[in-house]
Every structure is written in structure tokens, then in C-alpha cells.
C-alpha atoms as a PDB file:
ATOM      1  CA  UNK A   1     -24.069  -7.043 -40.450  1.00  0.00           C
ATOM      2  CA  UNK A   2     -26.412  -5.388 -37.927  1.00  0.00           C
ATOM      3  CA  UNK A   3     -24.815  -2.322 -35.814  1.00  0.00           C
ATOM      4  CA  UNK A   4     -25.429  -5.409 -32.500  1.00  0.00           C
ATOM      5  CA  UNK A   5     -23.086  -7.612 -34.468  1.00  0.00           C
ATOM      6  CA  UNK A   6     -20.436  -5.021 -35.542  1.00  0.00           C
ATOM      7  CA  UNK A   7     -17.223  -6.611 -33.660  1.00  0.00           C
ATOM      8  CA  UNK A   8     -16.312  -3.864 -30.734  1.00  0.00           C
ATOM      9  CA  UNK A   9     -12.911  -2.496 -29.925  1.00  0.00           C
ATOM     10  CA  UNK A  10     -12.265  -1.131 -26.959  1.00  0.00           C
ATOM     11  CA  UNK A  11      -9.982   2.341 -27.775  1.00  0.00           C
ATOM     12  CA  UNK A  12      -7.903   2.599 -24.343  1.00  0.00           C
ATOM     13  CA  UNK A  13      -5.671   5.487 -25.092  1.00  0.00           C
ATOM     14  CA  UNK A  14      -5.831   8.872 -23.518  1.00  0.00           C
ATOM     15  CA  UNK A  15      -8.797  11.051 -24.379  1.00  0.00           C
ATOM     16  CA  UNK A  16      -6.310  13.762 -26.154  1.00  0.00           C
ATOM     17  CA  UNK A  17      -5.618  11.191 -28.996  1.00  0.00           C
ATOM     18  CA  UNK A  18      -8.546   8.417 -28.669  1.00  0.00           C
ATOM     19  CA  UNK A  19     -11.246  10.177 -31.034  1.00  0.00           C
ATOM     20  CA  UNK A  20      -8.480  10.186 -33.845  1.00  0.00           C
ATOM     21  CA  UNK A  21      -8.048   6.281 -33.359  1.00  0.00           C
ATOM     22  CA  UNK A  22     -12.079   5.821 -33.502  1.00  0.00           C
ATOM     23  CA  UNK A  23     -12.237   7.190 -36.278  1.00  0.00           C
ATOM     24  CA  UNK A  24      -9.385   5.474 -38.256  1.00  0.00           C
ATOM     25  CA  UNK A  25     -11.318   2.466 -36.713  1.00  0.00           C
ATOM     26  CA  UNK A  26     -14.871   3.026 -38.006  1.00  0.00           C
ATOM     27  CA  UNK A  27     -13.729   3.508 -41.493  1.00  0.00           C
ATOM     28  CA  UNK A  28     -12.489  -0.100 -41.607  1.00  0.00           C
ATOM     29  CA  UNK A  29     -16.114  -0.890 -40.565  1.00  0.00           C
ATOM     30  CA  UNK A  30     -15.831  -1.589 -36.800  1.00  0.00           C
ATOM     31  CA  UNK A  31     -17.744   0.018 -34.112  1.00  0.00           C
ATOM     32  CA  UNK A  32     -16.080   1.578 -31.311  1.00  0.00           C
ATOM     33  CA  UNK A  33     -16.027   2.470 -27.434  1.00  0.00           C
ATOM     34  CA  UNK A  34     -13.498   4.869 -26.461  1.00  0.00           C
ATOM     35  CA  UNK A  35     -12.847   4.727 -22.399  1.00  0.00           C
ATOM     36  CA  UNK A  36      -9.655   5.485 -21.860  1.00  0.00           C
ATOM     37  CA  UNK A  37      -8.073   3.909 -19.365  1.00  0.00           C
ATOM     38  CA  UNK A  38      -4.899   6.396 -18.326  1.00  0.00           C
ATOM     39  CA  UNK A  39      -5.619  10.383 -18.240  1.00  0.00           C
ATOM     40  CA  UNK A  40      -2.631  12.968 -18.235  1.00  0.00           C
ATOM     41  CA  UNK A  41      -1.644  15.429 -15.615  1.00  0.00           C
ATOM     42  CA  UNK A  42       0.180  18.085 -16.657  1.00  0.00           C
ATOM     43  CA  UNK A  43       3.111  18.999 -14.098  1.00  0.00           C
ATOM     44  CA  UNK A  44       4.653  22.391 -13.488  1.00  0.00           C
ATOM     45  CA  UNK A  45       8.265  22.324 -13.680  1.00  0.00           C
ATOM     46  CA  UNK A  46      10.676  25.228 -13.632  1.00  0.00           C
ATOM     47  CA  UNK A  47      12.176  25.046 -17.225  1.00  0.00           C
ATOM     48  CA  UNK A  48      15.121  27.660 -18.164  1.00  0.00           C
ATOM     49  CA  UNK A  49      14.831  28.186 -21.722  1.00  0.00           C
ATOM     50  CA  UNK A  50      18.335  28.943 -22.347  1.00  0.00           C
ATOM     51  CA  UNK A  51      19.581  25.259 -20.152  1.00  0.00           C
ATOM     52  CA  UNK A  52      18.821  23.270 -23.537  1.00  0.00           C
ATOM     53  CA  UNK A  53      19.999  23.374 -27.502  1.00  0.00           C
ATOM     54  CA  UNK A  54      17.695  20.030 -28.097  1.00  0.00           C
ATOM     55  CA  UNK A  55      14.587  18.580 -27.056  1.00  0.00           C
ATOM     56  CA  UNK A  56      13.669  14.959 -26.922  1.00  0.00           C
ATOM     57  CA  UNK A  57      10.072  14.142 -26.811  1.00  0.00           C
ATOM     58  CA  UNK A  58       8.761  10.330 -26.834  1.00  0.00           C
ATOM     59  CA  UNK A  59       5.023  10.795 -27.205  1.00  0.00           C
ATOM     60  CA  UNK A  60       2.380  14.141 -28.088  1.00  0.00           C
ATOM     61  CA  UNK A  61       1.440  14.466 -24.151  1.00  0.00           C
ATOM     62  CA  UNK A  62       5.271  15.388 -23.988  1.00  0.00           C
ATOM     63  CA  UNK A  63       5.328  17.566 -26.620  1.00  0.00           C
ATOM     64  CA  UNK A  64       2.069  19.405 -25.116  1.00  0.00           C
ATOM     65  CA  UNK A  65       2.899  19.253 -21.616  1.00  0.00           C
ATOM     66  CA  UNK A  66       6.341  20.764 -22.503  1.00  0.00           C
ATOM     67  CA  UNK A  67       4.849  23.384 -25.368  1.00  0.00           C
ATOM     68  CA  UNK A  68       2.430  25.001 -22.312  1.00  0.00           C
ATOM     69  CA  UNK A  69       5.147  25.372 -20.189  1.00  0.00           C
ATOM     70  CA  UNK A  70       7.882  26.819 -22.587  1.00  0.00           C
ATOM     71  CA  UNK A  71       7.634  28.927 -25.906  1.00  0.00           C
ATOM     72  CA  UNK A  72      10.564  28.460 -27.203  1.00  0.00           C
ATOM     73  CA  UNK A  73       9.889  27.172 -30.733  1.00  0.00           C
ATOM     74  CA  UNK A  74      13.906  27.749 -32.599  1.00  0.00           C
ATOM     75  CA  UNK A  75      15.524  24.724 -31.741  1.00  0.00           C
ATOM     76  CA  UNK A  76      16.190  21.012 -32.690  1.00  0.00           C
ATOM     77  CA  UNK A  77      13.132  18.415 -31.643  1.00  0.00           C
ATOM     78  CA  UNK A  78      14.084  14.391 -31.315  1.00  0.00           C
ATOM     79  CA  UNK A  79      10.742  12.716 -31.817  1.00  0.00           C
ATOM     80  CA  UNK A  80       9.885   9.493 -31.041  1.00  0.00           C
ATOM     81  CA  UNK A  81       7.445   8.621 -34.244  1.00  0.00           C
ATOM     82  CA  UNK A  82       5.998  10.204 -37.080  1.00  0.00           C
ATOM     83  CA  UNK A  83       2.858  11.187 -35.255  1.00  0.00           C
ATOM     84  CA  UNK A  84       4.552  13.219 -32.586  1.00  0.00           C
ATOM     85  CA  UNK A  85       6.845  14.818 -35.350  1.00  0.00           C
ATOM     86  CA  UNK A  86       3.955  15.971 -37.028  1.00  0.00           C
ATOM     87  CA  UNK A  87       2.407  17.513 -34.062  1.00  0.00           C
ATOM     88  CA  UNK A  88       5.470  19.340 -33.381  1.00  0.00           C
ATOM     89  CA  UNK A  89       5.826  20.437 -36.973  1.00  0.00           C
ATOM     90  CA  UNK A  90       2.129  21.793 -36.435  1.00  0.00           C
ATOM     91  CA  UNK A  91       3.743  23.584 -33.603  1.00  0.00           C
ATOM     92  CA  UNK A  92       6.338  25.745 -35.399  1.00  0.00           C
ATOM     93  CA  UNK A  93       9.248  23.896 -34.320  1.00  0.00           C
ATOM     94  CA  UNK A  94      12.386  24.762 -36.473  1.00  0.00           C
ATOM     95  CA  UNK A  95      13.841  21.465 -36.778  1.00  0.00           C
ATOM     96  CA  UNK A  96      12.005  17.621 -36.226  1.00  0.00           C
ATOM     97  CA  UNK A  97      13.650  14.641 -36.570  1.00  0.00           C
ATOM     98  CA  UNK A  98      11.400  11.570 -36.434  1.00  0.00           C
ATOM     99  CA  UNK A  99      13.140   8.278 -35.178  1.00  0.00           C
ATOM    100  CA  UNK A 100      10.061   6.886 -36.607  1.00  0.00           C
ATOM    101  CA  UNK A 101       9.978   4.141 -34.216  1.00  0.00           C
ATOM    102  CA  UNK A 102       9.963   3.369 -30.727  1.00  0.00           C
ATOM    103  CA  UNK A 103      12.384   4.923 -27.685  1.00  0.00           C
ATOM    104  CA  UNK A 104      14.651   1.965 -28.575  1.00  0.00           C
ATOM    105  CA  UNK A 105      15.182   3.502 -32.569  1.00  0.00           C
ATOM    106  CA  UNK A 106      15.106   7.158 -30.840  1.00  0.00           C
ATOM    107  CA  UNK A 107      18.419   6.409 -28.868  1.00  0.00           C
ATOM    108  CA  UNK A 108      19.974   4.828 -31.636  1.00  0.00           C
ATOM    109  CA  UNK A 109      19.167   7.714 -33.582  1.00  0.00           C
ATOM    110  CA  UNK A 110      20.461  10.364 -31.235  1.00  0.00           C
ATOM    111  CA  UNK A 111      23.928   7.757 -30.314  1.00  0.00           C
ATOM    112  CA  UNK A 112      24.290   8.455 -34.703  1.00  0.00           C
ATOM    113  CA  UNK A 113      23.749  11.710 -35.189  1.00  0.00           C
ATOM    114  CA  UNK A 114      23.792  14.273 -32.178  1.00  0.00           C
ATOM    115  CA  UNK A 115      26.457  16.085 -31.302  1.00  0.00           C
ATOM    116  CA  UNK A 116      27.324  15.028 -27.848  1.00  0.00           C
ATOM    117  CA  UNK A 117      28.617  18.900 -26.696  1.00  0.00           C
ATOM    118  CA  UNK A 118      24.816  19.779 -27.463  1.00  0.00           C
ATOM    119  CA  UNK A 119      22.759  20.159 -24.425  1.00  0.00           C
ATOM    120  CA  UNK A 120      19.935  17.550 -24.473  1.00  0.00           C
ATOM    121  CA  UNK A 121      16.496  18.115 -22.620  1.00  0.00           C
ATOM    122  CA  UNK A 122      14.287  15.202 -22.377  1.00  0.00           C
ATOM    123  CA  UNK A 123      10.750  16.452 -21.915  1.00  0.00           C
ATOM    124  CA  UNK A 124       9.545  12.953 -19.937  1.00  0.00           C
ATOM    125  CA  UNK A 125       6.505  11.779 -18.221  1.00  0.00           C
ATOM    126  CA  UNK A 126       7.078  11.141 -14.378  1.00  0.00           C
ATOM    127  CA  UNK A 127       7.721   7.658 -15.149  1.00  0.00           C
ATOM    128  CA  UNK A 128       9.779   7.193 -18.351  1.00  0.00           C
ATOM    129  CA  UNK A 129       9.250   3.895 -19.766  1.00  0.00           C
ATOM    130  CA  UNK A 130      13.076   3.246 -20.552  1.00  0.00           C
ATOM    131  CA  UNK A 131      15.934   4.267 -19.077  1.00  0.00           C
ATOM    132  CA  UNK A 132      16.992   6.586 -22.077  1.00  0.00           C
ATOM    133  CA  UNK A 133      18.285   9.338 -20.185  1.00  0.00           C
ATOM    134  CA  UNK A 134      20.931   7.138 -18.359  1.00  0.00           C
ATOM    135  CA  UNK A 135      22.099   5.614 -21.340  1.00  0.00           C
ATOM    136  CA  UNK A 136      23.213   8.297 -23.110  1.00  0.00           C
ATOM    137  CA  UNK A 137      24.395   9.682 -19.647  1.00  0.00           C
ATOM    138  CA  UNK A 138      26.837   6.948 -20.244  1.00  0.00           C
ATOM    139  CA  UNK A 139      27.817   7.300 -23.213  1.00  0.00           C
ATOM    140  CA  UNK A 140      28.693  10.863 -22.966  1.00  0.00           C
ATOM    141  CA  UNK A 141      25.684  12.764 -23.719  1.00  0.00           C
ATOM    142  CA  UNK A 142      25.101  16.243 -21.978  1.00  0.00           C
ATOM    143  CA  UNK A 143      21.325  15.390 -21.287  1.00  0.00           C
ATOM    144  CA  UNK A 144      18.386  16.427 -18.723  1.00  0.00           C
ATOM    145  CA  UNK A 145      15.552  15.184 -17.675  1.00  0.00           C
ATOM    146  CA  UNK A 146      12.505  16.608 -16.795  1.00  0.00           C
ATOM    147  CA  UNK A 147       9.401  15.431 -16.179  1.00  0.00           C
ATOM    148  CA  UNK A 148       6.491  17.252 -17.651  1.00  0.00           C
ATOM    149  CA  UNK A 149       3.473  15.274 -17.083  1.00  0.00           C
ATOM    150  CA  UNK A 150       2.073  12.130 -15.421  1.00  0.00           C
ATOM    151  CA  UNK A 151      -0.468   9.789 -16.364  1.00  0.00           C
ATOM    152  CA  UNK A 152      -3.402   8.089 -13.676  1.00  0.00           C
ATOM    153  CA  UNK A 153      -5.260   5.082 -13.613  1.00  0.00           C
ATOM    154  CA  UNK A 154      -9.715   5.838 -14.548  1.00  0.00           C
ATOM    155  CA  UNK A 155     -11.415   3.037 -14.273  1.00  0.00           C
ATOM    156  CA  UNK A 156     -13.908   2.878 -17.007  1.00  0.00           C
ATOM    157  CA  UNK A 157     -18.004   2.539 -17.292  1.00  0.00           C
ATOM    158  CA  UNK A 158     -19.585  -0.530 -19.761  1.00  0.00           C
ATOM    159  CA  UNK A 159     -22.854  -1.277 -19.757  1.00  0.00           C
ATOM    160  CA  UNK A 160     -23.430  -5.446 -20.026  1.00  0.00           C
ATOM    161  CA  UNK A 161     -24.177  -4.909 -23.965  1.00  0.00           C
ATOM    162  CA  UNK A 162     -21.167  -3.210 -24.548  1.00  0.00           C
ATOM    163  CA  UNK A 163     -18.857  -6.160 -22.693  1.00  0.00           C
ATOM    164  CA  UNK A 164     -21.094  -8.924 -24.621  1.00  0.00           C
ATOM    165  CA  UNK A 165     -19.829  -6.997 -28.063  1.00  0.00           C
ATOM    166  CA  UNK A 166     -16.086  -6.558 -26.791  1.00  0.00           C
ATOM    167  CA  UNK A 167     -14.189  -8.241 -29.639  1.00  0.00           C
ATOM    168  CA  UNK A 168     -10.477  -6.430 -29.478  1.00  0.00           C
ATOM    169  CA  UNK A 169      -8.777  -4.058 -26.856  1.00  0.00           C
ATOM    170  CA  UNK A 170      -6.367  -1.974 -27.829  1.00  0.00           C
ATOM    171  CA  UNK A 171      -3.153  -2.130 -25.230  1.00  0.00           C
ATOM    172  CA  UNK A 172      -0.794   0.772 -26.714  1.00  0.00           C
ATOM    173  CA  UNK A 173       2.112   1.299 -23.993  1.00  0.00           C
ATOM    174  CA  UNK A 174       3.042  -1.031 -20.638  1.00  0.00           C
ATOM    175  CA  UNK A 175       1.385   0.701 -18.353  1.00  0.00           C
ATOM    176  CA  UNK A 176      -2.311   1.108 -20.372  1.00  0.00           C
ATOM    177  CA  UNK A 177      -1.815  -2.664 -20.419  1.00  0.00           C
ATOM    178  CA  UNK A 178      -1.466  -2.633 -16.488  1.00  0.00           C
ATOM    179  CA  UNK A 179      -4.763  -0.552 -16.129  1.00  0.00           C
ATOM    180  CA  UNK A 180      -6.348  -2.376 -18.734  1.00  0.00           C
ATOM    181  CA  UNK A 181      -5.875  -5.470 -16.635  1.00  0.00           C
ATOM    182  CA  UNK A 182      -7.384  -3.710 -13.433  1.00  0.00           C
ATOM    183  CA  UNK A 183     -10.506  -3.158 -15.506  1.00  0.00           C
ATOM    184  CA  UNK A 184     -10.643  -6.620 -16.519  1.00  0.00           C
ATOM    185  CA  UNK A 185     -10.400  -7.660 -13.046  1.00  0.00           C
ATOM    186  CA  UNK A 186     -12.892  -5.259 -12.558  1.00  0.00           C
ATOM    187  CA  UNK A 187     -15.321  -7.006 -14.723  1.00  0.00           C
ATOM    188  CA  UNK A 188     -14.576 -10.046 -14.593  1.00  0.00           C
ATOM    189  CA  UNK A 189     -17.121 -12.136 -14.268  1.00  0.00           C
ATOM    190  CA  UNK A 190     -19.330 -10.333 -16.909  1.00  0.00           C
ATOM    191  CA  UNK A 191     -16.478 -10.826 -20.073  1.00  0.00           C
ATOM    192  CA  UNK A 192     -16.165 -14.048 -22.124  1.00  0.00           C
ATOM    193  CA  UNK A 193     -12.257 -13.731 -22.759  1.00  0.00           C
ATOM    194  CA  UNK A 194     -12.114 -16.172 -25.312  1.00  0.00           C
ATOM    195  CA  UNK A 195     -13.852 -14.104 -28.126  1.00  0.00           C
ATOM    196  CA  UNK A 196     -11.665 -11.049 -27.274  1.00  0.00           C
ATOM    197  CA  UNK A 197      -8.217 -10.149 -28.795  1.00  0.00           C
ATOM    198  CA  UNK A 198      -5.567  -7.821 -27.153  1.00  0.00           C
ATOM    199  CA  UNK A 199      -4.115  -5.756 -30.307  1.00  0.00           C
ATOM    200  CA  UNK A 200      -0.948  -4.381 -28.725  1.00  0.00           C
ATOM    201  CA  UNK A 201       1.559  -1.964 -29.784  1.00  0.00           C
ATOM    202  CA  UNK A 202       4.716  -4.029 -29.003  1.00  0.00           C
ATOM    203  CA  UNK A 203       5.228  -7.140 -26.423  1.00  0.00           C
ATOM    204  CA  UNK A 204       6.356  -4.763 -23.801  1.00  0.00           C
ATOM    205  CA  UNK A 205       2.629  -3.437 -23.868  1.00  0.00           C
ATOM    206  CA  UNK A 206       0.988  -6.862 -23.817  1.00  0.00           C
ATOM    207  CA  UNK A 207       3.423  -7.993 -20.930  1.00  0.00           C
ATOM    208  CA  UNK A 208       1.757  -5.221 -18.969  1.00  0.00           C
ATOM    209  CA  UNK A 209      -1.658  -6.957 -19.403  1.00  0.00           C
ATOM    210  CA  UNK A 210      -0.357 -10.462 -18.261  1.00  0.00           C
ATOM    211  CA  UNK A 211       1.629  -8.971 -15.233  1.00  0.00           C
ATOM    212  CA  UNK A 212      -1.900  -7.240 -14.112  1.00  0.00           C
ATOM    213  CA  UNK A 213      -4.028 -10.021 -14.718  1.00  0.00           C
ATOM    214  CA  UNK A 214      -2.125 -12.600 -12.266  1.00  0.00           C
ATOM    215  CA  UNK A 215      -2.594 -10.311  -9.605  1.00  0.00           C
ATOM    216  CA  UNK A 216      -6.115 -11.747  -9.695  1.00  0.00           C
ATOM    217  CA  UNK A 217      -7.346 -14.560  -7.942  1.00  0.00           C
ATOM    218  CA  UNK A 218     -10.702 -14.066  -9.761  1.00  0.00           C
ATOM    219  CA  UNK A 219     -11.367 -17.657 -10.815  1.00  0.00           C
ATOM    220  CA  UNK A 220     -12.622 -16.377 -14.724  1.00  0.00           C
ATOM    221  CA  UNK A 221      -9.215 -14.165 -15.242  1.00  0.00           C
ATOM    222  CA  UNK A 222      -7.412 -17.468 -13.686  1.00  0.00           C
ATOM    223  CA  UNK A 223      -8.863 -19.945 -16.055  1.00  0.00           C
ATOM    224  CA  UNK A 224      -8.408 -17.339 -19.306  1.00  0.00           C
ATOM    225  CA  UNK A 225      -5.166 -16.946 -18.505  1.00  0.00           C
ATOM    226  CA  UNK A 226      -4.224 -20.767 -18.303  1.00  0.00           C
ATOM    227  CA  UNK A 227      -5.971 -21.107 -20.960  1.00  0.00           C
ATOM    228  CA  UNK A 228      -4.171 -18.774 -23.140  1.00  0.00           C
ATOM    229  CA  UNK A 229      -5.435 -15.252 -24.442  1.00  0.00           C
ATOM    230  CA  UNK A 230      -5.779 -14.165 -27.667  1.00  0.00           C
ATOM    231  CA  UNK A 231      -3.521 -11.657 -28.558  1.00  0.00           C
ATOM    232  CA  UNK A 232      -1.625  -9.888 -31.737  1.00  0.00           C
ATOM    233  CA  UNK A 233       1.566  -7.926 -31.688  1.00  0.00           C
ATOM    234  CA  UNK A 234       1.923  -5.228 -34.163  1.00  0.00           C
ATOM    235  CA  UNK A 235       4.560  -5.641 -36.503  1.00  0.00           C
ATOM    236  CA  UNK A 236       5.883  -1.912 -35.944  1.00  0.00           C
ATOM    237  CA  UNK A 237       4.993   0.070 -33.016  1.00  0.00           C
ATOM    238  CA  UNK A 238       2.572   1.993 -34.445  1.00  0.00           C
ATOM    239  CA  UNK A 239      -1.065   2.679 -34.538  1.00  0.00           C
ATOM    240  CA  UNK A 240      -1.329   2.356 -38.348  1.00  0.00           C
ATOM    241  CA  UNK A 241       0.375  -1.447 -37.707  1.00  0.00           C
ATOM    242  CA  UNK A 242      -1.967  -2.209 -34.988  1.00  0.00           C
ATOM    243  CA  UNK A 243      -5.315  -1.860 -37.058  1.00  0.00           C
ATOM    244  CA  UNK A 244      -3.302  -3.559 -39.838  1.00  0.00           C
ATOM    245  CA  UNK A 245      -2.977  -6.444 -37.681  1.00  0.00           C
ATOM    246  CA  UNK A 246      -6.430  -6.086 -36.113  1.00  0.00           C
ATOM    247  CA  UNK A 247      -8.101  -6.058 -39.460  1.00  0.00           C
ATOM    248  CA  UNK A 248      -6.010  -9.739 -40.297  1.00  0.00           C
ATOM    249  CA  UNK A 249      -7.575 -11.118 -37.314  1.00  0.00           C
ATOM    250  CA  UNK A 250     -10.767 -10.635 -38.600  1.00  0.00           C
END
């Protein structure tokens, strides 16, 4: 297969992780563009660190947002997945527990094992995804929240031969899938929907796409989406299951 032919997939995520996925990528023989579509802005909270026993963190921007702004290392970390455990191992954190899932499997975790008189901080982005902090509010938790980061919308650059090749996107959280859709509307009339797949990280992440895409009236976006779009779920939320499932499409 000539390097024109090589199926395309679009790596979305955030510049801080995105290499890693090309590269997991390209050794199962696709060829990649990386333009992510969300970038992270670190915020500069006030954070005692003698207010907390725990720490929660649901993704690596967390963990490095919180790590710059706080050195404390001795204490318990709740992560969300097995890739942010391992970062935080890398950082000398004394104890990480993986809920080796998604922010659903983390608060089940903490509801089973944490001792509710321990004091909980929840190292979040400015807008949390669930509503984790209020649940175990109400069930009795002693937890914080802080927010240590936020992510924006870039809108990225293709060139006309890189859109022709565009065979999969990768949609990894709800609101990549709502600036993935503002791209698409952005190019709109230069993508042929029906040869491209939407590999997504759980059907939270692909509803993001669909919700941004009918805010078009674009008469292409309104015809691919009657039409149907092609798109596969990963069978856990991770990135290992979402170039399993890419690699069945093809």
C-alpha cells in the first residue's frame, strides 16, 4: 500500500499525550495527523497542603496541573485509569490506586474502599465531566474540589490531501467530540463523511460529536447526519480498546 493510500486517523487529543497515541498508531501500520483539537490551561489555585489526606485525579492534565502547583508527594492518589496511575507512580507518589476505568468505576471505587473521615481533594478541570464531587458529597464524603486546569477549543489546519485521506477520527472525551464537530463544520464541504469512522472512547464522547454537528445547517453535515455516520464505540474506555476496535474496522 502506497504512503497516499495508508488510511489516515485524525489523533484529536491534547498535544501533552497525542505523540504517544501516533505512535501506538503507526505501529499497527496507519499513518497519522495529530491536530489536537482541545489545549490545556493550567490555572493557579491557592492549594493548602495540609487541607487534604487524598487526592483524586481523573486524567494526566490533572495530575500535572496539580503536581506544578503542590509538592506534596506522601499521600494516597485515586486515579481514574491505568495510564494516569502510572504517571503518578512516575511522580513519586506514595500510594496509587487505579479504578482502571472511567469516573463512573472511580466513584464506585472510592464509595468501597475510602474511609469517609479522610479528607478528599479532587484535583478537577474547570469543567468536570460528572458530577463526582456531589455525589459523594451526598453520601458522606469529606471532599473538595478544585479546579486545576481548563481546556480551549484550536481549530485545526488540513491541507485538501490530508481531508481526502481522513479515514478515522479519534473522539476521546465529550467535549473533544464537541470541538471535533466545530472543525467538521469547519470543513465541511471539503470531507466525504461516508468513508470516515468516529473511533470514540465511550458513547458519552460520540454524543458530543452528534450534539455539535446539528448545530449546522451546512447542507453536507445535514445530509451525513441523516444519513447515518460511521462510528465505533470502544469496548472499555481506553485508548488501548479504541485502536483495538479501530483496527476491526479495517
Amino acid at each position: 500500500m502506497t504512503k497516499s493510500a495508508t488510511p489516515l486517523v485524525w489523533v484529536t487529543r491534547t498535544p501533552e499525550g497525542a505523540r504517544r497515541t501516533a505512535r501506538a498508531i503507526e505501529a499497527k501500520g496507519f499513518a497519522t495527523f495529530v491536530a489536537p483539537v482541545l489545549k490545556i490551561q493550567p490555572l493557579k489555585p491557592i492549594i493548602d497542603p495540609h487541607s487534604f489526606d487524598a487526592l483524586i485525579i481523573t486524567s494526566r492534565n490533572g495530575l500535572n496541573a496539580f503536581s506544578a502547583l503542590c509538592s506534596r508527594r506522601a499521600l494516597t492518589v485515586w486515579c481514574v485509569g491505568e495510564s494516569t496511575a502510572d504517571a503518578a507512580r512516575e511522580k513519586k507518589f506514595q500510594r496509587v490506586i487505579s479504578a482502571g476505568g472511567n469516573v463512573h468505576t472511580l466513584t464506585d471505587r472510592i464509595r468501597g474502599e475510602a474511609d469517609k473521615r479522610t479528607r478528599l481533594l479532587y484535583a478537577a478541570p474547570r469543567e468536570p465531566a460528572s458530577a463526582m464531587s456531589e455525589t459523594l458529597q451526598a453520601e458522606g464524603f469529606r471532599i473538595s474540589e478544585v479546579a486545576v486546569y481548563e481546556t480551549q477549543y484550536v481549530l485545526p489546519r488540513f491541507t485538501p490531501a490530508d481531508l481526502e485521506r481522513m479515514r478515522f477520527i479519534l473522539v476521546q472525551s465529550p467535549k473533544a467530540g464537541r470541538a471535533i464537530a466545530e472543525a467538521l463544520i469547519a470543513y465541511h464541504d471539503k470531507l466525504c463523511f461516508p468513508k470516515i469512522t468516529f473511533i470514540c472512547i465511550s458513547e458519552a464522547a460520540w454524543q458530543g460529536v452528534k450534539r455539535g454537528l446539528r448545530d449546522s445547517a451546512a447542507p453536507e453535515i445535514r445530509d451525513a447526519l441523516e444519513a447515518g455516520l460511521n462510528r465505533r464505540i470502544a469496548a472499555t474506555p481506553t485508548e488501548g480498546a479504541m485502536l483495538d476496535v479501530m483496527t476491526d474496522v479495517t
